[in-house]
C-alpha atoms as a PDB file:
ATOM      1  CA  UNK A   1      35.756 -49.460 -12.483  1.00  0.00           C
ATOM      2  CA  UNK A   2      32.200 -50.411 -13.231  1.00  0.00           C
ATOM      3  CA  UNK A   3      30.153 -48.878 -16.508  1.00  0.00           C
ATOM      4  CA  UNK A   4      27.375 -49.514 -18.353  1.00  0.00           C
ATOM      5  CA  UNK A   5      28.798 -49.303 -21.931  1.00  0.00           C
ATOM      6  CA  UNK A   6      28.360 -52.628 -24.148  1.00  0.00           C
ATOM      7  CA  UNK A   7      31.315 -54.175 -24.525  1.00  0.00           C
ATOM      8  CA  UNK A   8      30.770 -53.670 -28.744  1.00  0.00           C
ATOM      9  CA  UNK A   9      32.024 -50.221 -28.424  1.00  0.00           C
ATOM     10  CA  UNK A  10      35.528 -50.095 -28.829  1.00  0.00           C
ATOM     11  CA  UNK A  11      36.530 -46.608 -27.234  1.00  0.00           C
ATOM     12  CA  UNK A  12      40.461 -47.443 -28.634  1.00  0.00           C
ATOM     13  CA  UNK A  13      39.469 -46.318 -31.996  1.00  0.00           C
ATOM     14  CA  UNK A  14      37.787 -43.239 -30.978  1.00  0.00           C
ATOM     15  CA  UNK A  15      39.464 -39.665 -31.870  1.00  0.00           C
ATOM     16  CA  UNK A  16      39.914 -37.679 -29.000  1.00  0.00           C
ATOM     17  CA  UNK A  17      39.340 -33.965 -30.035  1.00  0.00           C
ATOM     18  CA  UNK A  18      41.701 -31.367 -27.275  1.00  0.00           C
ATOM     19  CA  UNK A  19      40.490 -28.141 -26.559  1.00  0.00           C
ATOM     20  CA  UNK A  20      43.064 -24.963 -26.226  1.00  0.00           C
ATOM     21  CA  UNK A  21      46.615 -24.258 -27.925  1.00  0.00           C
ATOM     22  CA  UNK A  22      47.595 -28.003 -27.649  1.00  0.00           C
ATOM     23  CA  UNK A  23      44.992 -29.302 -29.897  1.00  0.00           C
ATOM     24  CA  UNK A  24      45.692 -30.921 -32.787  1.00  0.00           C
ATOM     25  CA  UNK A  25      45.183 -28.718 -36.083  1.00  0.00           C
ATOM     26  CA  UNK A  26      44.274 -31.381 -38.677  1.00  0.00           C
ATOM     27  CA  UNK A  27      46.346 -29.429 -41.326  1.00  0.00           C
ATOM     28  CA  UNK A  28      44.739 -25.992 -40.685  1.00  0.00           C
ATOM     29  CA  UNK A  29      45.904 -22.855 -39.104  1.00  0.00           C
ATOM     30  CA  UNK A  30      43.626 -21.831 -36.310  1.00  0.00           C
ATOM     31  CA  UNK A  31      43.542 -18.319 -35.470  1.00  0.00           C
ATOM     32  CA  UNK A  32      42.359 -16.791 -32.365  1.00  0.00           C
ATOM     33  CA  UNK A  33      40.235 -13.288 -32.667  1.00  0.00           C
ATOM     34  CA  UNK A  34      39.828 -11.028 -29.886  1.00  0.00           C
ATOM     35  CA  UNK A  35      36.142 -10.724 -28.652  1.00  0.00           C
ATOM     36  CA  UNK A  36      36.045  -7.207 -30.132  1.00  0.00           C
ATOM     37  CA  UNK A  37      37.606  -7.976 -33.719  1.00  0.00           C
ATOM     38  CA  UNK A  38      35.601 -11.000 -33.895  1.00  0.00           C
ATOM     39  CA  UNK A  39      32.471  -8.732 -33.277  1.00  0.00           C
ATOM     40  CA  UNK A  40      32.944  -6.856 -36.545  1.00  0.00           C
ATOM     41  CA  UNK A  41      33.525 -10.520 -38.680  1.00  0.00           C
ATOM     42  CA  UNK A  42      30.566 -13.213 -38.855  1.00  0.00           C
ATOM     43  CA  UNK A  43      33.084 -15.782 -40.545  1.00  0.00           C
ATOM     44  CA  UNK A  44      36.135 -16.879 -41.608  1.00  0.00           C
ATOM     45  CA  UNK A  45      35.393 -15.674 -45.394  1.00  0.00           C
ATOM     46  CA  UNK A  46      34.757 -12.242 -43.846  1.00  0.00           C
ATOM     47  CA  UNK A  47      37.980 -11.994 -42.038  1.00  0.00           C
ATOM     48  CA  UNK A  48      40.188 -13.332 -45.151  1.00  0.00           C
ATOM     49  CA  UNK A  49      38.369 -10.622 -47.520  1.00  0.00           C
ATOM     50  CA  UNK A  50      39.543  -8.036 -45.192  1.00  0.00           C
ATOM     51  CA  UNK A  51      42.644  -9.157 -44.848  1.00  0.00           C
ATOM     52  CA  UNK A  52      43.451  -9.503 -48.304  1.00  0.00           C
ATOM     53  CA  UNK A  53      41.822  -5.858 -49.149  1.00  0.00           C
ATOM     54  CA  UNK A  54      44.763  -4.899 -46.289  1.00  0.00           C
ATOM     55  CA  UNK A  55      47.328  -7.148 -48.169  1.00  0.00           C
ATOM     56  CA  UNK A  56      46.574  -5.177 -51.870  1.00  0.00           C
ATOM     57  CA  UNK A  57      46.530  -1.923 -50.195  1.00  0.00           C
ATOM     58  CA  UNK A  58      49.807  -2.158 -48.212  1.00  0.00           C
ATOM     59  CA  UNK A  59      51.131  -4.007 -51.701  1.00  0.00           C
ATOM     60  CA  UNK A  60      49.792  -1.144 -53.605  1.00  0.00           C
ATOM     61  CA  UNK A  61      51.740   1.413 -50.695  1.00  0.00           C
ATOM     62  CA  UNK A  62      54.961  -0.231 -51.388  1.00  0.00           C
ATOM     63  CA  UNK A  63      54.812   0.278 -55.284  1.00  0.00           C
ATOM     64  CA  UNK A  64      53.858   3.957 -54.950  1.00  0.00           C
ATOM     65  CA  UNK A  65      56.633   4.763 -52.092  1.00  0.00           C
ATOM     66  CA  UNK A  66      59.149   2.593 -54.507  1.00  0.00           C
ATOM     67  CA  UNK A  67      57.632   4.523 -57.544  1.00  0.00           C
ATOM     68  CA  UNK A  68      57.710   8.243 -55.624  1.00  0.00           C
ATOM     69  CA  UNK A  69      61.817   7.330 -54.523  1.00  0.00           C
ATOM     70  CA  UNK A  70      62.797   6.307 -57.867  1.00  0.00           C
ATOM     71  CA  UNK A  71      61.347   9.520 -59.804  1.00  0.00           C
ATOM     72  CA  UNK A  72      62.649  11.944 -56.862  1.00  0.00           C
ATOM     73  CA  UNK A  73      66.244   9.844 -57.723  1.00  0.00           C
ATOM     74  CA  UNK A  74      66.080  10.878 -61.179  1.00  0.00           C
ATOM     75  CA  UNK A  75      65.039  14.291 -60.781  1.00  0.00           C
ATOM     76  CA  UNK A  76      67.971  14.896 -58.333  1.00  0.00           C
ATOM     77  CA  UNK A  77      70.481  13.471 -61.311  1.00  0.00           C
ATOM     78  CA  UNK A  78      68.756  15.850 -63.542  1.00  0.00           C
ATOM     79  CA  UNK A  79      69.837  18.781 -61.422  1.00  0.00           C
ATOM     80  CA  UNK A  80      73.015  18.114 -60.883  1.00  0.00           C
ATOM     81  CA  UNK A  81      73.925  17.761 -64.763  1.00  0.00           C
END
């Protein structure tokens, strides 16, 4: 195969970058958005804010429900004695 590339370049050391699920992740997560999510969020920053508003809400859910179940536990021991 003929090409015009000096023989200085040494295309051995070059990193090959893959594109799709194959691809190397150089220690990150990558995370595919669907076109219409990705239309709400300009960035990554924007996506991780929401998710961690969902994160303390759902947190914040759990403590009520757990607080709610433990008072309705006590009232029905109160009853009974």
């Amino acid at each position: 195969m003929e090409d015009d590339l000096r023989s200085k370049y040494d295309l051995k050391s070059l990193r090959v970058r893959k594109l799709g699920p194959e691809r190397k992740s150089f220690g990150k997560t990558t995370i595919r958005l669907e076109p219409d999510v990705a239309e709400v969020f300009p960035n990554a920053d924007a996506v991780n804010e929401a998710l961690r508003f969902l994160i303390r809400v759902v947190q914040d859910n759990q403590i009520s429900a757990l607080t709610k179940q433990s008072q309705n536990s006590s009232d029905g021991a109160d009853k009974t004695s």
